[in-house]
Protein backbone atom coordinates (compact mmCIF):
# COMPACT_ATOMS: atom_id res chain seq x y z
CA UNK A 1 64.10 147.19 187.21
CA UNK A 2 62.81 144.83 190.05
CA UNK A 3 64.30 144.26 193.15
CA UNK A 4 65.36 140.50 191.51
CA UNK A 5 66.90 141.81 188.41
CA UNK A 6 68.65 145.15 189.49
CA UNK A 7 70.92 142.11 191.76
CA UNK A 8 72.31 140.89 187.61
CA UNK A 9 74.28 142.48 186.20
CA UNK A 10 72.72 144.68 183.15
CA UNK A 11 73.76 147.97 181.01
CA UNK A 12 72.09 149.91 178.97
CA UNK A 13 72.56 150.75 175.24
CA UNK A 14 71.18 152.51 172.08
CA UNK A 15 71.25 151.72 168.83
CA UNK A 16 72.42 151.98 165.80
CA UNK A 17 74.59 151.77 165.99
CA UNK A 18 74.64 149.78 169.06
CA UNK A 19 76.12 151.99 171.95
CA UNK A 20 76.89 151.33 175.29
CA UNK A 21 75.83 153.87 177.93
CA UNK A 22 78.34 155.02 180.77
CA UNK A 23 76.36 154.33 183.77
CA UNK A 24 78.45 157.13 185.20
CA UNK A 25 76.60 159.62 183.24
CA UNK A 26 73.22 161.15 183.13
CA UNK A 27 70.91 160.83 180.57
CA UNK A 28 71.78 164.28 179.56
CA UNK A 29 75.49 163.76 179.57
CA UNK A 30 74.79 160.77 177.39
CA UNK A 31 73.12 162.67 174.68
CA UNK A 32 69.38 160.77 175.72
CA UNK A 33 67.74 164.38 176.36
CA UNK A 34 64.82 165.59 174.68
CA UNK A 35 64.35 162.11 173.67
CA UNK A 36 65.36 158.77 172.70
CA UNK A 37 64.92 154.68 173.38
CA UNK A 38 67.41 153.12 176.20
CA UNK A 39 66.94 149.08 175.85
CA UNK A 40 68.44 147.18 178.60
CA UNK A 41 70.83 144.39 178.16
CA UNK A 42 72.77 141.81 180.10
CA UNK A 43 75.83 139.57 179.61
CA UNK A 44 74.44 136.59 180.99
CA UNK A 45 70.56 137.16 181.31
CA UNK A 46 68.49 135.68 184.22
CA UNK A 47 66.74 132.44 183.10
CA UNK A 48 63.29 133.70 184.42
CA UNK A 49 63.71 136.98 182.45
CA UNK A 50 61.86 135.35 179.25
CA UNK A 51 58.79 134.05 181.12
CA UNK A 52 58.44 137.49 182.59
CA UNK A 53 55.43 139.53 181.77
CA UNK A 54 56.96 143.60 181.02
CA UNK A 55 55.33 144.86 183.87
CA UNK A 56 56.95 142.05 186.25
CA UNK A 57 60.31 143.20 185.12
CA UNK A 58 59.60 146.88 186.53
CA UNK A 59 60.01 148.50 189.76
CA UNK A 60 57.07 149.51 191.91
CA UNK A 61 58.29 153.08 191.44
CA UNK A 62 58.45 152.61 187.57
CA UNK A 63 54.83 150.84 187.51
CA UNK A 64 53.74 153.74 189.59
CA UNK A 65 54.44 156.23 186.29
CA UNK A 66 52.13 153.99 184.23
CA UNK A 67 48.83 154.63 185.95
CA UNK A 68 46.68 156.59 183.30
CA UNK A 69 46.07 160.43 182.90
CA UNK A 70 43.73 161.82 183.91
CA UNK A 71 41.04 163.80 181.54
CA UNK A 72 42.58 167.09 182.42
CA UNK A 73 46.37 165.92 182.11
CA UNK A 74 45.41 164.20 178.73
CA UNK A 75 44.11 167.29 177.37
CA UNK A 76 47.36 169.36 178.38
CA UNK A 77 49.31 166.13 176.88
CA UNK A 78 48.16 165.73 174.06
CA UNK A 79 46.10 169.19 172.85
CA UNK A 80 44.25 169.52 169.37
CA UNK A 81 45.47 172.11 167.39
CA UNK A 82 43.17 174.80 165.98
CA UNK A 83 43.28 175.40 161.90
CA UNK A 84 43.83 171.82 161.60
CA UNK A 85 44.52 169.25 157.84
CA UNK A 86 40.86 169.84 157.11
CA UNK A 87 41.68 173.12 155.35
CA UNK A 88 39.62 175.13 158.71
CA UNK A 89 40.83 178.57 159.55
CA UNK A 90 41.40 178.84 163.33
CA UNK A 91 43.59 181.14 166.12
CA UNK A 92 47.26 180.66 165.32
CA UNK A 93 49.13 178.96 167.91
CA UNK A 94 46.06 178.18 169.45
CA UNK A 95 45.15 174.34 170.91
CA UNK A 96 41.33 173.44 171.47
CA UNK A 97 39.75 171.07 174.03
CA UNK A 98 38.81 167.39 172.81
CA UNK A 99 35.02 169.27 173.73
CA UNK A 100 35.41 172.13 171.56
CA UNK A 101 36.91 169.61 168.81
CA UNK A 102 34.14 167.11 169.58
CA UNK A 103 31.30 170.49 168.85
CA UNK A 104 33.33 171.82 165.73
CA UNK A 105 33.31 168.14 164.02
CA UNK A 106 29.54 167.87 164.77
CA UNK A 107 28.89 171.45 163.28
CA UNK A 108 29.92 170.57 159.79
């Protein structure tokens, strides 16, 4: 959170149903881990928090992890699987560049 709202007083919970995180434990302890939605909550919220934009409500560190991937982190991200719903026989297991699934599409 910014500098301004990390000074109210907020929790964090999940739901449903609605569930009240510890703030003693880590996200592991609290069951979070591989993944799930944390939505932040307060008792008595700031009265600028609703003309906030979502980006103004985040740290500088937590803006810093939305800059945009890269091509080659993209392609590790998010690879295309080989032998995919179009009935194509490919490598097991195997994951194909966007390239290689831009030049297969074009073949047919």
């Amino acid at each position: 959170l910014s500098d301004d709202l990390r000074r109210s007083s907020f929790y964090l919970f999940t739901t449903p149903p609605r569930t009240v995180l510890d703030p003693s434990l880590s996200l592991v302890q609290s069951s979070l881990v591989p993944a799930a939605t944390a939505v932040v909550g307060w008792n008595s919220p700031p009265q600028q928090l609703s003309s906030l934009s979502a980006e103004a409500v985040l740290s500088e560190a937590a803006k810093a992890l939305l800059a945009p991937l890269d091509e080659a982190a993209m392609e590790v991200a998010y690879p295309v699987a080989k032998g995919s719903a179009d009935g194509e026989e490919g490598r097991s297991g195997g994951a194909e560049s966007k390239e290689e699934a831009r030049e297969r599409r074009a073949a047919k």
